[in-house]
N, C-alpha and C. Protein backbone atom coordinates (compact mmCIF):
# COMPACT_ATOMS: atom_id res chain seq x y z
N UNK A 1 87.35 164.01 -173.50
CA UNK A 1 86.48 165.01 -172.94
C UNK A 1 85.09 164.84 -173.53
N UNK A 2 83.74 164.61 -172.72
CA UNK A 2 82.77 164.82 -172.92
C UNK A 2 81.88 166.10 -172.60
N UNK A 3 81.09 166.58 -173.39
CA UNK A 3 80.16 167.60 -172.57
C UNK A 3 79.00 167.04 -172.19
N UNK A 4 78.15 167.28 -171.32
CA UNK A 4 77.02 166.73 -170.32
C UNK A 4 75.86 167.66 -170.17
N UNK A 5 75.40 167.74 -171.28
CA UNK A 5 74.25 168.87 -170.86
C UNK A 5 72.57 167.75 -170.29
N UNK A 6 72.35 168.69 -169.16
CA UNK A 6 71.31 168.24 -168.59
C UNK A 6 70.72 169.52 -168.25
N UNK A 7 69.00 168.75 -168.36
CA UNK A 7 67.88 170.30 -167.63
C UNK A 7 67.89 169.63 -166.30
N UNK A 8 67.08 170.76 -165.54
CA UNK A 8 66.70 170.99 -164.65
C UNK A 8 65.96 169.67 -163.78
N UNK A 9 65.42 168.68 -164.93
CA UNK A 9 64.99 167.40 -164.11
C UNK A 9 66.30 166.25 -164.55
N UNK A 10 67.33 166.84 -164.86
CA UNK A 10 68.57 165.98 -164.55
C UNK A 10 68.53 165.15 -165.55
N UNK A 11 67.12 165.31 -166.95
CA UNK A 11 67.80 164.82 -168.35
C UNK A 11 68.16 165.19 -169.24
N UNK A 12 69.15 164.59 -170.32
CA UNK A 12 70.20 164.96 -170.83
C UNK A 12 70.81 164.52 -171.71
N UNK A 13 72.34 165.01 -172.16
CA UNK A 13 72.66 164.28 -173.11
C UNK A 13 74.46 164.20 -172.59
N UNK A 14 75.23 163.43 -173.25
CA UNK A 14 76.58 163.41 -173.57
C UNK A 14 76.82 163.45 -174.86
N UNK A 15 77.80 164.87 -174.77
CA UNK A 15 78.24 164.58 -176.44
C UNK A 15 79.77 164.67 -176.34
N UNK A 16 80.26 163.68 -177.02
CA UNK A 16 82.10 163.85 -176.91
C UNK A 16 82.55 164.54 -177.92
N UNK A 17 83.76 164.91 -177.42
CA UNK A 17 84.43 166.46 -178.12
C UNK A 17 84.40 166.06 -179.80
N UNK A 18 84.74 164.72 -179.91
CA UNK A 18 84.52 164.76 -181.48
C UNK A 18 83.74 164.72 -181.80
N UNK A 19 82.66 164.68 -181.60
CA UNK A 19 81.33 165.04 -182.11
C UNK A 19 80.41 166.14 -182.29
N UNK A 20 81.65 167.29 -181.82
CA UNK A 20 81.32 168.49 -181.67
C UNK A 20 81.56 169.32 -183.44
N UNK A 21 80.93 170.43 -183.51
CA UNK A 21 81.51 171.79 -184.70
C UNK A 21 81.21 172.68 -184.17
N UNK A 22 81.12 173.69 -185.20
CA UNK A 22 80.97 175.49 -184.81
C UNK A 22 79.90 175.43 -184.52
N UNK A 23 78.83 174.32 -185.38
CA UNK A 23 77.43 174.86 -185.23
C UNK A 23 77.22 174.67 -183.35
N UNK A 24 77.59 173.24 -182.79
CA UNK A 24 77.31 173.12 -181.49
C UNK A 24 77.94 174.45 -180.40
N UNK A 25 79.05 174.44 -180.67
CA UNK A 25 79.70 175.71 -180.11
C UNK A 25 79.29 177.06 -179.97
N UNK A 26 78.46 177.85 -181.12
CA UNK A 26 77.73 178.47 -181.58
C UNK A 26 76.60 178.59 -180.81
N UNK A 27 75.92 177.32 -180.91
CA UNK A 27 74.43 177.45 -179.81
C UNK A 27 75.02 177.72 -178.10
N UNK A 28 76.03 177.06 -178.05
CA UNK A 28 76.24 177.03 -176.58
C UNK A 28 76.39 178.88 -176.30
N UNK A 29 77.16 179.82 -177.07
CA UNK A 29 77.57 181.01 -176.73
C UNK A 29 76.17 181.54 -176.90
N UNK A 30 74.87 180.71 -177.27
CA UNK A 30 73.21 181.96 -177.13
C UNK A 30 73.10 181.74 -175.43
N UNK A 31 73.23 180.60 -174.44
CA UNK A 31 73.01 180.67 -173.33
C UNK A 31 73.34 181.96 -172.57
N UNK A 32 72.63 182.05 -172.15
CA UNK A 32 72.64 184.07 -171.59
C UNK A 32 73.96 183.15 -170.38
N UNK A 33 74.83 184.20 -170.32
CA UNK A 33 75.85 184.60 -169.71
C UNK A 33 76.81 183.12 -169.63
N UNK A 34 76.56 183.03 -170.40
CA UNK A 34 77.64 181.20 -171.45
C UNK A 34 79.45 182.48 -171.67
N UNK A 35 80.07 181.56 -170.71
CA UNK A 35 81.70 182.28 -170.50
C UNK A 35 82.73 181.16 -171.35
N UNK A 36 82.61 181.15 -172.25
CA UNK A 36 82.96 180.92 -173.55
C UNK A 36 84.85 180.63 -172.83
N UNK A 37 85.67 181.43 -172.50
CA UNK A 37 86.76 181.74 -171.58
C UNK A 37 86.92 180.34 -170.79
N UNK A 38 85.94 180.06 -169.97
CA UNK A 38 85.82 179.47 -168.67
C UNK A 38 85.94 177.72 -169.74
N UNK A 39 85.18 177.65 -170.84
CA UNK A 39 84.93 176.34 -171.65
C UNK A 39 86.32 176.17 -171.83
N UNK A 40 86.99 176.85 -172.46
CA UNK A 40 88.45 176.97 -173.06
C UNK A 40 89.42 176.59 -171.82
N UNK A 41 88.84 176.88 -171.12
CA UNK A 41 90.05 176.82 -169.55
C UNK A 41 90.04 175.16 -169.26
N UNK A 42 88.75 174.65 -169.17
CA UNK A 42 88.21 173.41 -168.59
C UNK A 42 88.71 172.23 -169.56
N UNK A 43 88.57 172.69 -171.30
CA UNK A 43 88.92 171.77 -172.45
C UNK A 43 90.21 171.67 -172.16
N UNK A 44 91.40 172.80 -171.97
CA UNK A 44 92.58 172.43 -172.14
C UNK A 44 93.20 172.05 -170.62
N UNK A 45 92.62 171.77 -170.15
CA UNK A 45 93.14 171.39 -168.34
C UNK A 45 93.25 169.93 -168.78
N UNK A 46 94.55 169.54 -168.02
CA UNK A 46 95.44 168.16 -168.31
C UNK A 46 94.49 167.23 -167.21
N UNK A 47 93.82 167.65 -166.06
CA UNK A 47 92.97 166.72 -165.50
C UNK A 47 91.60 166.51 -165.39
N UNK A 48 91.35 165.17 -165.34
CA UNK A 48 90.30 164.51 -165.59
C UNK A 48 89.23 164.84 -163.99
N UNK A 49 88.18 165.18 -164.46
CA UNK A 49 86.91 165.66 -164.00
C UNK A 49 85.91 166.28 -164.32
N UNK A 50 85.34 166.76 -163.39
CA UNK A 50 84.05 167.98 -164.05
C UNK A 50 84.44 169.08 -163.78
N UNK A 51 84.09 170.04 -164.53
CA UNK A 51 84.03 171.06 -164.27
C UNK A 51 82.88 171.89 -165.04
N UNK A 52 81.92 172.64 -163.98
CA UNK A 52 80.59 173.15 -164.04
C UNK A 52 80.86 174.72 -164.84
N UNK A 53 80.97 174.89 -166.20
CA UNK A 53 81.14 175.91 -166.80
C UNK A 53 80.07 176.76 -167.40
N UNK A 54 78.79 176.35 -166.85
CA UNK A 54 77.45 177.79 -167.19
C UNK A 54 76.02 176.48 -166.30
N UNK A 55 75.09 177.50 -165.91
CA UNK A 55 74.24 176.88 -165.06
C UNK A 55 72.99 177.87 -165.43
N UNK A 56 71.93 177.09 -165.98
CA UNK A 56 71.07 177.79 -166.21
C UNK A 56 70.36 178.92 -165.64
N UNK A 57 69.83 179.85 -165.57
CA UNK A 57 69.12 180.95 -164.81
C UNK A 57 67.47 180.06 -164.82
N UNK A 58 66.48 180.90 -163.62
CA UNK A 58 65.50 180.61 -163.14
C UNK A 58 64.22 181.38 -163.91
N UNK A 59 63.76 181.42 -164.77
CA UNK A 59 63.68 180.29 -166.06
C UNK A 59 65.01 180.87 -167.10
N UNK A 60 64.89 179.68 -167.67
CA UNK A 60 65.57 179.80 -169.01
C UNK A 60 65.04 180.43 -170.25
N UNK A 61 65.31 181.46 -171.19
CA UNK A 61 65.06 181.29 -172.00
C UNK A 61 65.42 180.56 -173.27
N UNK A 62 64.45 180.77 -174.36
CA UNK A 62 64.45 179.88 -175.75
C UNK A 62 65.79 180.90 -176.24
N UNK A 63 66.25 179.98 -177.25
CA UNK A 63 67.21 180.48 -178.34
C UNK A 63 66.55 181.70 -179.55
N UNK A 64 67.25 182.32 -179.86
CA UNK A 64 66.59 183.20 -181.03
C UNK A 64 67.00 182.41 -182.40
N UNK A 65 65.78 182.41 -183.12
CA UNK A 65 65.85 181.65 -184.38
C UNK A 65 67.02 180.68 -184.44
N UNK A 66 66.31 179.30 -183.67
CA UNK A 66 66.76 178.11 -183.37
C UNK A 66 65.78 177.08 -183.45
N UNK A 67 66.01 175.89 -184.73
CA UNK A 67 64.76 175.05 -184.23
C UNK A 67 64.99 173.89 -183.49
N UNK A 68 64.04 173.86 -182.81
CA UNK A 68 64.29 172.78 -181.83
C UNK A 68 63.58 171.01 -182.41
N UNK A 69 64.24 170.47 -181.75
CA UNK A 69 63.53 168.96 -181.99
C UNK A 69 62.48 168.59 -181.37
């Protein structure tokens, strides 16, 4: 399992599950209305695909006390 985060002009990143911790997990639950539930459903599903589990709002906001690169 990989995760695939991309903006809005379709660049991005892949990060695979082992390369994940709390801290990554953590940022993902600041995304306003990030269904935390829906991630859990998609990780433990026995088949291989995508599945679209949070989609940004029109704009996005910044993280609260988060630094960015």
């Amino acid at each position: 399992m990989r995760y695939v985060l991309l903006d809005r002009d379709g660049e991005g990143c892949v990060v695979p599950r082992d390369a994940t911790d709390a801290t990554f997990l953590a940022r993902l639950r600041y995304l306003p209305d990030f269904d935390v539930d829906r991630l859990q459903v998609a990780a433990d599903s026995p088949h291989d695909g995508v599945v679209v589990v949070w989609r940004s709002p029109d704009p996005p906001s910044a993280l609260p006390d988060l630094e960015y690169d």
